[in-house]
PDB file of N, CA and C in Angstrom:
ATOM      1  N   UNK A   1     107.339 109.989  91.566  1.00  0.00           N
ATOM      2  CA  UNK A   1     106.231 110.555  92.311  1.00  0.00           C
ATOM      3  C   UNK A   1     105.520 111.569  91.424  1.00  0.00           C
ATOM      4  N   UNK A   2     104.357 111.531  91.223  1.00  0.00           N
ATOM      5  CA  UNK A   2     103.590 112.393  90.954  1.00  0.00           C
ATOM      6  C   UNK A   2     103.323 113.712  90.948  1.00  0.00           C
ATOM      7  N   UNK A   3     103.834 114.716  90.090  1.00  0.00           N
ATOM      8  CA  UNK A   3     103.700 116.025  90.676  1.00  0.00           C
ATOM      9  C   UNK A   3     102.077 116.928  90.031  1.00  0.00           C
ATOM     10  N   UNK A   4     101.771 117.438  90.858  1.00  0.00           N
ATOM     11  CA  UNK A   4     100.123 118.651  90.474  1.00  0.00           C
ATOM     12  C   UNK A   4     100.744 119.388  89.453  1.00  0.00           C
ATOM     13  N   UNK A   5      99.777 119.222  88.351  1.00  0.00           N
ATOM     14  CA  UNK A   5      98.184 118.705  88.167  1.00  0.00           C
ATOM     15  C   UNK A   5      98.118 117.433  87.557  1.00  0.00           C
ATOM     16  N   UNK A   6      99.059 116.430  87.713  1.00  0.00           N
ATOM     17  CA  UNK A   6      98.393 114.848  87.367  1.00  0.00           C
ATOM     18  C   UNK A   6      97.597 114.377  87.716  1.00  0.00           C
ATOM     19  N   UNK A   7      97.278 113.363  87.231  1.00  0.00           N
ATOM     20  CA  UNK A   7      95.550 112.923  87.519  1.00  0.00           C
ATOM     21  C   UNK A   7      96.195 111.164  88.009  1.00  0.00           C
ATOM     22  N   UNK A   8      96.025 110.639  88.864  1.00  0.00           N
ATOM     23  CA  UNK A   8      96.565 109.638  89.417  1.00  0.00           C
ATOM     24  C   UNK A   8      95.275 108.829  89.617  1.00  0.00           C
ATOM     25  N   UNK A   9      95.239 107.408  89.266  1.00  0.00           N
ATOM     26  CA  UNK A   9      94.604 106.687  89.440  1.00  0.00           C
ATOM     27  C   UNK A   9      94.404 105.122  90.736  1.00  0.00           C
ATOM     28  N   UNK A  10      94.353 104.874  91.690  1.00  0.00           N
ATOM     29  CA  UNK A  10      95.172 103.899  92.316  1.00  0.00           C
ATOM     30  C   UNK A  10      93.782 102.982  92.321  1.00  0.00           C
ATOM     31  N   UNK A  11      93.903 101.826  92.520  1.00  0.00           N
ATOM     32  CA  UNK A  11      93.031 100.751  92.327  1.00  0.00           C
ATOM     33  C   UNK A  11      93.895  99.552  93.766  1.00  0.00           C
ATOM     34  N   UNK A  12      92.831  99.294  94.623  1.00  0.00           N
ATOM     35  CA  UNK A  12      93.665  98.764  96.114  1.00  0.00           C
ATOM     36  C   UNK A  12      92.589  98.444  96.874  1.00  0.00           C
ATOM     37  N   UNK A  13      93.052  97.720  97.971  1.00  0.00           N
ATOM     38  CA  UNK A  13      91.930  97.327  99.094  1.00  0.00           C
ATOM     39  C   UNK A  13      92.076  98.273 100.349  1.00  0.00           C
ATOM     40  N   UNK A  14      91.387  99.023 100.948  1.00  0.00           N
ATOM     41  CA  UNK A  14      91.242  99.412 101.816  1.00  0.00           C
ATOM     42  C   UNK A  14      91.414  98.808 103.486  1.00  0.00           C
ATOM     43  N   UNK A  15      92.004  98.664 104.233  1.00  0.00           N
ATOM     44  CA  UNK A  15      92.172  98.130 105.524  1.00  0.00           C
ATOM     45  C   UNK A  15      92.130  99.284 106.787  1.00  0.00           C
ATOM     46  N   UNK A  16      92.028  99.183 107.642  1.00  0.00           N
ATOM     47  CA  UNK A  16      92.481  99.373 109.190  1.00  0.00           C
ATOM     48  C   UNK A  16      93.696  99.540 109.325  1.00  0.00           C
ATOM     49  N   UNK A  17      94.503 100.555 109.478  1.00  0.00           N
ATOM     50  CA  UNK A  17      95.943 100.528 109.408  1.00  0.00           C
ATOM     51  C   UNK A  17      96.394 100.272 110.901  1.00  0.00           C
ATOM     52  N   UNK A  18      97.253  99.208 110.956  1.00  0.00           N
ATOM     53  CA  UNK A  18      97.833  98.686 112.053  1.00  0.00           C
ATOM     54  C   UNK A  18      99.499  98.945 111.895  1.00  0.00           C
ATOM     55  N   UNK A  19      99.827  99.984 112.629  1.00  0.00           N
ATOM     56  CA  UNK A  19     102.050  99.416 112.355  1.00  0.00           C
ATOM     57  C   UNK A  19     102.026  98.464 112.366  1.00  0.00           C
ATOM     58  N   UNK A  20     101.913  97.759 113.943  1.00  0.00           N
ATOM     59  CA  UNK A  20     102.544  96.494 114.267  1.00  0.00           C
ATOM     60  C   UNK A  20     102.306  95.613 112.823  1.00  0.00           C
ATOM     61  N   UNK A  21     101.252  95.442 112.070  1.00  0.00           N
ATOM     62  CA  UNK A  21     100.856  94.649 111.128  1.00  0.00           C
ATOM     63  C   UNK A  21     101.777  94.801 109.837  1.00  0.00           C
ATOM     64  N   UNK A  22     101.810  96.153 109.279  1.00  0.00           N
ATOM     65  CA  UNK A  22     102.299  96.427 108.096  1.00  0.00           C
ATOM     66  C   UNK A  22     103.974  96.931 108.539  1.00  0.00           C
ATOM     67  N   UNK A  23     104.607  97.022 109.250  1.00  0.00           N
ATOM     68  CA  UNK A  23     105.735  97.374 109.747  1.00  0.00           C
ATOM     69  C   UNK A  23     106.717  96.236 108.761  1.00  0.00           C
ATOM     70  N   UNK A  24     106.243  95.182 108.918  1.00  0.00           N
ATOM     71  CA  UNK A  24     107.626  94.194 108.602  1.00  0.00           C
ATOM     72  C   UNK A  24     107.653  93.930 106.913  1.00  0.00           C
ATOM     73  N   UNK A  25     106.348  94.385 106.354  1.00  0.00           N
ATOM     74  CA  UNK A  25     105.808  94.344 105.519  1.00  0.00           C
ATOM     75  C   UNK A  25     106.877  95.577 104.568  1.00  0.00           C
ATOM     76  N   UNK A  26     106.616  96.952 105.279  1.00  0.00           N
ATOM     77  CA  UNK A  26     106.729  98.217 104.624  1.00  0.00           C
ATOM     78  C   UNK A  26     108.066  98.613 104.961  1.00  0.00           C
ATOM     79  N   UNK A  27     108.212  98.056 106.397  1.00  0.00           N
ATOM     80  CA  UNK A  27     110.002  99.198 106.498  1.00  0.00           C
ATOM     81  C   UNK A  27     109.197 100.135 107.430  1.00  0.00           C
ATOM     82  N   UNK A  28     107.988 100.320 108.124  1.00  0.00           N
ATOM     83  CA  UNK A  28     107.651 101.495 108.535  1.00  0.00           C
ATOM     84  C   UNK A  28     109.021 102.640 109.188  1.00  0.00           C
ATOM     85  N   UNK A  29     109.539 102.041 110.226  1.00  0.00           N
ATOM     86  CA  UNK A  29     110.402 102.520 111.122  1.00  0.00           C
ATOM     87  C   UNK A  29     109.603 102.649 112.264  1.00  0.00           C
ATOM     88  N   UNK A  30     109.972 103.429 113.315  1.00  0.00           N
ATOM     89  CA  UNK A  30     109.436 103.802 114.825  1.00  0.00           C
ATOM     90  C   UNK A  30     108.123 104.008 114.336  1.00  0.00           C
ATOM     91  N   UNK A  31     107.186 103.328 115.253  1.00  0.00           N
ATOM     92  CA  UNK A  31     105.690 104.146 115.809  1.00  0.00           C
ATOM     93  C   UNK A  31     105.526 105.118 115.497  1.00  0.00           C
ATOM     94  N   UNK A  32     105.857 105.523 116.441  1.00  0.00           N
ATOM     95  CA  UNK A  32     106.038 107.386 116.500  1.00  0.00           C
ATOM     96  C   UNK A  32     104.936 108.072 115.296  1.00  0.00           C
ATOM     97  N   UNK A  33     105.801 108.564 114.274  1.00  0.00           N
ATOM     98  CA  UNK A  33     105.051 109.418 113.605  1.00  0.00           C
ATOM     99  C   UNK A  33     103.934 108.976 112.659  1.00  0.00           C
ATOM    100  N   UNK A  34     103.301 107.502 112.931  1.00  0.00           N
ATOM    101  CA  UNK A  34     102.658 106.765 112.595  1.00  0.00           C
ATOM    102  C   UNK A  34     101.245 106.559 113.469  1.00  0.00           C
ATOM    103  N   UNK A  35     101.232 106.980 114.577  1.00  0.00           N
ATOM    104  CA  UNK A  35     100.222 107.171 115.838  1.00  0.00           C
ATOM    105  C   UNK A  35      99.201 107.716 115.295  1.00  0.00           C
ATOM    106  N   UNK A  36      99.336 108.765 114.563  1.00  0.00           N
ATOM    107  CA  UNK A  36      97.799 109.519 114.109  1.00  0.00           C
ATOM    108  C   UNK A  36      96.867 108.624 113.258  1.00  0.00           C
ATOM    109  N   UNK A  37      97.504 107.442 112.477  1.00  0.00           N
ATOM    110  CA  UNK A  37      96.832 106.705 111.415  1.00  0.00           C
ATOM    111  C   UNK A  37      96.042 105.318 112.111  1.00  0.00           C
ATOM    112  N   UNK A  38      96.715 105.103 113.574  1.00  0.00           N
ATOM    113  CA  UNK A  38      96.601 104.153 114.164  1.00  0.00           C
ATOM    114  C   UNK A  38      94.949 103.766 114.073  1.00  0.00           C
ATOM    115  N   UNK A  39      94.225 102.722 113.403  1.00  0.00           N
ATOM    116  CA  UNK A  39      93.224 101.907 113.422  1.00  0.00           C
ATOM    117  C   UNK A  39      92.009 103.068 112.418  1.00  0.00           C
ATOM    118  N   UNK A  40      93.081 104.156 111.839  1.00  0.00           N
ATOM    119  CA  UNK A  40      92.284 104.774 110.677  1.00  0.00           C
ATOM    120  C   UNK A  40      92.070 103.646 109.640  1.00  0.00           C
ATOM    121  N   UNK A  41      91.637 104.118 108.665  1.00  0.00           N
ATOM    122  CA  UNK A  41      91.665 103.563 107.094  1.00  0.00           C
ATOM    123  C   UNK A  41      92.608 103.901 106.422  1.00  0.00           C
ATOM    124  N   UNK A  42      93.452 102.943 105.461  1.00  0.00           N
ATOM    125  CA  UNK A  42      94.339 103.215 104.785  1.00  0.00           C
ATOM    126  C   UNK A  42      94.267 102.209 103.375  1.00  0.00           C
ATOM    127  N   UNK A  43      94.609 102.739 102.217  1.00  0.00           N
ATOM    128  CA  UNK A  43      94.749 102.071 100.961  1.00  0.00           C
ATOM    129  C   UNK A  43      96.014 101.206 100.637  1.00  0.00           C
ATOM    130  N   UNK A  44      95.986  99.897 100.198  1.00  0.00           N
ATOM    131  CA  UNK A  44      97.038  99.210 100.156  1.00  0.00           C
ATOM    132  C   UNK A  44      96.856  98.717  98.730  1.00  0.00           C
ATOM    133  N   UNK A  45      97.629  99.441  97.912  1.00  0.00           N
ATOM    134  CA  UNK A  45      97.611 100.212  96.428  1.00  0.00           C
ATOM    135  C   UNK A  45      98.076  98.861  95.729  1.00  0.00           C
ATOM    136  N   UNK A  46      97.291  97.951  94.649  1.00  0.00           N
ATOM    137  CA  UNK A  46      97.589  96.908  93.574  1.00  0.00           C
ATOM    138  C   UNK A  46      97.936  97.431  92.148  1.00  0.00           C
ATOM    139  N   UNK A  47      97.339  99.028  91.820  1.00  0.00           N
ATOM    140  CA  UNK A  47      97.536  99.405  90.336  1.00  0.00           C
ATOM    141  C   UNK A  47      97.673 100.514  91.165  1.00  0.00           C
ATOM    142  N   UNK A  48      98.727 101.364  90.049  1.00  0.00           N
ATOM    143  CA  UNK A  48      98.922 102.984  90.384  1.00  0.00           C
ATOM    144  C   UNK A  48      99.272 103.267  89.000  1.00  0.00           C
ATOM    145  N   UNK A  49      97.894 104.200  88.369  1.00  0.00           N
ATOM    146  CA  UNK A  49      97.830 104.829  87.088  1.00  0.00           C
ATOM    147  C   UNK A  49      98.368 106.144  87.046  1.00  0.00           C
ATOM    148  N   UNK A  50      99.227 106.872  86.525  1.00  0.00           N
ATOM    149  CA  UNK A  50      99.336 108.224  86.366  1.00  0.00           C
ATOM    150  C   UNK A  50      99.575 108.758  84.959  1.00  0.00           C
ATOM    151  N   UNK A  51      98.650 109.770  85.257  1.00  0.00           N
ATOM    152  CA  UNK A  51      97.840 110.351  83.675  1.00  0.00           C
ATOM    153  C   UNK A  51      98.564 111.440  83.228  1.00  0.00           C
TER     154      UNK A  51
END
């Protein structure tokens, strides 16, 4: 993980974050502390540069 002041680069597609969708995908765990992101925007990261 990245610690400040690195300069991090990520290159990804942007989606609609759904649990139900990415859950089986990620490991989410419970809902729960996942509710606030519900049908936000979220990055689903293909390159992760760190400088």
């Amino acid at each position: 993980m990245p610690a400040a002041p690195q300069l991090v680069t990520v290159e990804g597609t942007v989606i609609r974050f759904s649990h139900r969708d990415l859950t089986g995908r990620y490991h989410l765990g419970p809902p729960g502390p996942y509710r606030a992101f519900e049908g936000g925007r979220a990055l689903v990261a293909r390159e992760l540069t760190v400088w």
